[in-house]
C-alpha atoms as a PDB file:
ATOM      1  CA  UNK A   1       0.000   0.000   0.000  1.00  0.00           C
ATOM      2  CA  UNK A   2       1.309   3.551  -1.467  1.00  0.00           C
ATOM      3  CA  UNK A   3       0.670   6.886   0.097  1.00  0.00           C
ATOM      4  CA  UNK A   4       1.131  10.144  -1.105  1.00  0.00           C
ATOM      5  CA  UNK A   5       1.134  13.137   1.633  1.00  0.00           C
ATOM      6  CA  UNK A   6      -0.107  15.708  -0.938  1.00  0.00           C
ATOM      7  CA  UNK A   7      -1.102  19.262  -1.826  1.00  0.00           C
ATOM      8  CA  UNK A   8      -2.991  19.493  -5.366  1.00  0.00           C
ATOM      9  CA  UNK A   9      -1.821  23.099  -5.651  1.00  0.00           C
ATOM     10  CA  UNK A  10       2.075  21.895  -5.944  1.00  0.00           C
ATOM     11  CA  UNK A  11       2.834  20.825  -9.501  1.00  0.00           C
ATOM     12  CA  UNK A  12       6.303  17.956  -7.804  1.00  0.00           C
ATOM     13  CA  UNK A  13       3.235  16.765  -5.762  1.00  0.00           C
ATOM     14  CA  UNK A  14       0.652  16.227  -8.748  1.00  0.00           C
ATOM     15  CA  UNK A  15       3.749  15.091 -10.717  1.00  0.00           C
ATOM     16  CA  UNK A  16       4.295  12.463  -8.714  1.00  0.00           C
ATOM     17  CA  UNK A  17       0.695  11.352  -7.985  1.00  0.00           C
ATOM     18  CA  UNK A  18       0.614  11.023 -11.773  1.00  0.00           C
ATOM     19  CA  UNK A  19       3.577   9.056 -12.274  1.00  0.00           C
ATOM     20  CA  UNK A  20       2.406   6.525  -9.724  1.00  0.00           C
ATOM     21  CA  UNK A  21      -0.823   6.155 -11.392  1.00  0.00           C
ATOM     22  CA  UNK A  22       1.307   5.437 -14.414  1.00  0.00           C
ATOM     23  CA  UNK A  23       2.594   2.618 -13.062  1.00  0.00           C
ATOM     24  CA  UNK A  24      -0.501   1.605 -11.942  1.00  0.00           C
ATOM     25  CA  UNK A  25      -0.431   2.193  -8.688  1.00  0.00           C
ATOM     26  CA  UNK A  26      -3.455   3.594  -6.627  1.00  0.00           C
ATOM     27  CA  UNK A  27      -2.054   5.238  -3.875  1.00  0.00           C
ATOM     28  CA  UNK A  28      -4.006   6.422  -0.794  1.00  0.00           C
ATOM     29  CA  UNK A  29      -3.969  10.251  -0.795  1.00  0.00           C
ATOM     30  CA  UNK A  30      -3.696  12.335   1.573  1.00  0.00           C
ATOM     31  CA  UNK A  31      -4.147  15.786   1.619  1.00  0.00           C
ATOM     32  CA  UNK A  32      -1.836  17.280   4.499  1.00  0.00           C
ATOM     33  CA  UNK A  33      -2.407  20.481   4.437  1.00  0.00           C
ATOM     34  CA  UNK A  34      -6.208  18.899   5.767  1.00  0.00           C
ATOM     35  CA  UNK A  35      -5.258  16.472   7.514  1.00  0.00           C
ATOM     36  CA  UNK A  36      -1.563  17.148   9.292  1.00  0.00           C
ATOM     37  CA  UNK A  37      -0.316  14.175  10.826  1.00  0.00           C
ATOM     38  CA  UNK A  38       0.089  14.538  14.363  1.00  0.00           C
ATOM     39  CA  UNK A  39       3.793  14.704  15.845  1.00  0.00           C
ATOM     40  CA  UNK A  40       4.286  11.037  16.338  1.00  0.00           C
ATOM     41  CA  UNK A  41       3.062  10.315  12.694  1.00  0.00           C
ATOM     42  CA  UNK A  42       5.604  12.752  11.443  1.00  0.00           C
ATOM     43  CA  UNK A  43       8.569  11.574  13.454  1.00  0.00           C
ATOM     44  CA  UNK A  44       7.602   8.217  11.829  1.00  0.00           C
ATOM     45  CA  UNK A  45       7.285   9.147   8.594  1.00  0.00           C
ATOM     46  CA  UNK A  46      11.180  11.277   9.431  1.00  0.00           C
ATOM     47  CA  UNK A  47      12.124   7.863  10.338  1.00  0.00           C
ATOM     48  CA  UNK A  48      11.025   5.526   6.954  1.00  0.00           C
ATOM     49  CA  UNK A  49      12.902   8.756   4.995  1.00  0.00           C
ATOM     50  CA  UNK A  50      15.984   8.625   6.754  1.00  0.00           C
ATOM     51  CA  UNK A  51      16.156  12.590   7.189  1.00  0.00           C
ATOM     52  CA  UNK A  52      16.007  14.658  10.839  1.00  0.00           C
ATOM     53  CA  UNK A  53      13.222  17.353  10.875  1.00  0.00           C
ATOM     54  CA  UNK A  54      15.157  20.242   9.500  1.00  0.00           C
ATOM     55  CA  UNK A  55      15.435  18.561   6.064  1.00  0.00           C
ATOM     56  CA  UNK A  56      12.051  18.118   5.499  1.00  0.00           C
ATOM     57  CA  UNK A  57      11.375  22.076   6.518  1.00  0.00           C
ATOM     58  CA  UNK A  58      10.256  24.473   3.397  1.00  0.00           C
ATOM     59  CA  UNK A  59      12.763  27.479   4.679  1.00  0.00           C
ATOM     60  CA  UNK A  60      10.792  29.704   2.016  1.00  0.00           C
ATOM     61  CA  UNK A  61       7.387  29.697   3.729  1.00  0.00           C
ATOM     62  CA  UNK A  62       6.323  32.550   5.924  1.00  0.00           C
ATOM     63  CA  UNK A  63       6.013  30.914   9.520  1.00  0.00           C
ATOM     64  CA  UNK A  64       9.967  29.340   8.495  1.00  0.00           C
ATOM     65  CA  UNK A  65      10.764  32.793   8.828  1.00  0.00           C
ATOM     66  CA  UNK A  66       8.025  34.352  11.536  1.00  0.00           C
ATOM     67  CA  UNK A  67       8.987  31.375  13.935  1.00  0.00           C
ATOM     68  CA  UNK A  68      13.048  31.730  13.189  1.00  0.00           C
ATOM     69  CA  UNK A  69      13.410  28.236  12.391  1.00  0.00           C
ATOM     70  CA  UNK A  70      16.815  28.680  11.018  1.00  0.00           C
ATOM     71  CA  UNK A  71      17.990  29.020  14.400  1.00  0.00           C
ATOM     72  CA  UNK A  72      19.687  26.048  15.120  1.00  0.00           C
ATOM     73  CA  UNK A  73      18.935  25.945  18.777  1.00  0.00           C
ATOM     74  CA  UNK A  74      15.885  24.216  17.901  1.00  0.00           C
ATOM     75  CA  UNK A  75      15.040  20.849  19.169  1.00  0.00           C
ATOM     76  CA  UNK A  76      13.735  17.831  17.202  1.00  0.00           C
ATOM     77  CA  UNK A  77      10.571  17.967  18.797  1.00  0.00           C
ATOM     78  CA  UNK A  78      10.579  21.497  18.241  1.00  0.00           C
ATOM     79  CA  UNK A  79      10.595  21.311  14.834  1.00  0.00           C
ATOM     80  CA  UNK A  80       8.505  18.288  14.148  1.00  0.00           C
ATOM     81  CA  UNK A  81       5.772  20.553  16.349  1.00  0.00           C
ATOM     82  CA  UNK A  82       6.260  23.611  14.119  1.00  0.00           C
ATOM     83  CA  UNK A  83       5.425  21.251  11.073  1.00  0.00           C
ATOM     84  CA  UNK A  84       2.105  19.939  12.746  1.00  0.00           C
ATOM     85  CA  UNK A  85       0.842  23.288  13.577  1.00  0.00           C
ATOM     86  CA  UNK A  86       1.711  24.771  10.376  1.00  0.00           C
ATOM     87  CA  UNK A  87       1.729  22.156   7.668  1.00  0.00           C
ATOM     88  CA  UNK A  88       2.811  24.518   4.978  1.00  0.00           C
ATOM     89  CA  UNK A  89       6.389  23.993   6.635  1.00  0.00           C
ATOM     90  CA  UNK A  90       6.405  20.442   5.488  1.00  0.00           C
ATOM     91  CA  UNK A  91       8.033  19.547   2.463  1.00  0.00           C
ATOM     92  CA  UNK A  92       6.005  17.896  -0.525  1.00  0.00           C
ATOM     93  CA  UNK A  93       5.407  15.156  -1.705  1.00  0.00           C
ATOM     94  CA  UNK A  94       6.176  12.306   0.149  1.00  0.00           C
ATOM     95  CA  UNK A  95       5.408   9.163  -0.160  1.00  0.00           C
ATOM     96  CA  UNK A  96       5.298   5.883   2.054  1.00  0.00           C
ATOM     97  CA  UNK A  97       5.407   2.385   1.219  1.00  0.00           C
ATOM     98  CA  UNK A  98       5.913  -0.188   4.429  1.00  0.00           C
ATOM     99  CA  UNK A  99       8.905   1.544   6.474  1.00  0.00           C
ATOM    100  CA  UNK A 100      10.474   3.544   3.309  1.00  0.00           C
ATOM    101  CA  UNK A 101       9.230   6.621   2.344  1.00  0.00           C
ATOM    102  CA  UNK A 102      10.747   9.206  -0.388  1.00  0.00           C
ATOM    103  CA  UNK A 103      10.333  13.063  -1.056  1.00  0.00           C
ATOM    104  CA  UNK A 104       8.915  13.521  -4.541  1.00  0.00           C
ATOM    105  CA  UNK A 105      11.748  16.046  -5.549  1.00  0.00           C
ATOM    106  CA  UNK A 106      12.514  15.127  -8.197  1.00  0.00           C
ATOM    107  CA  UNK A 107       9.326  13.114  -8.786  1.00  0.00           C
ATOM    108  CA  UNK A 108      11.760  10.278  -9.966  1.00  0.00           C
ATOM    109  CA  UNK A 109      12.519   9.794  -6.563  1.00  0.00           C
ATOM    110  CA  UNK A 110       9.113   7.724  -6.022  1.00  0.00           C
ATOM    111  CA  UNK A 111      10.812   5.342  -8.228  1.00  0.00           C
ATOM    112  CA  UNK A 112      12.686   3.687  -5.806  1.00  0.00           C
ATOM    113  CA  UNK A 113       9.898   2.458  -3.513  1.00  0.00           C
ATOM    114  CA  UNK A 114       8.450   0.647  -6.750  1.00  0.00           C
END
């Protein structure tokens, strides 16, 4: 089973929704921005990428800046929390498959979990 943490507005994201269903693969979508995973979901999800929480950050959004997440003072948990509460932070997409996951960038990527 495939799934695709995804936000319709991002063309990498409906890139690599699209090149799954090319390979004929249905994954189960969902839409983060809606429905954030909790802390413990993300740290998981950290986990099956291989990749600590700064990694996964989007340093161009607003809150990156408004909550000075480039400070490096910040915990783990810190930033895993700034992710849940403002999902725009998290990068997109990614997608799971058992315990691997991969960041659709470059779309490509989702090759490897095939």
């Amino acid at each position: 089973m495939y799934t695709i943490y995804h936000n319709p507005r991002c063309s990498k994201s409906r890139q690599t929704l699209a090149l799954l269903e090319e390979k004929g693969i249905e994954p189960e979508i969902v839409l983060y921005l809606d429905n954030t995973p909790n802390s413990k979901e993300l740290a998981t999800i950290l986990g099956k990428l291989g990749i600590k929480a700064r990694q996964l950050l989007r340093k161009g959004e607003d809150a990156y800046k408004e909550l000075n997440l480039a400070d490096d003072s910040h915990s783990e948990a810190a930033l895993i929390d700034a992710m849940t509460q403002h999902p725009k932070l998290i990068e997109r997409p990614i997608v799971v498959k058992g315990d691997k996951a991969v960041l659709g960038r470059p779309p490509e990527n989702v090759l490897e979990l095939i």
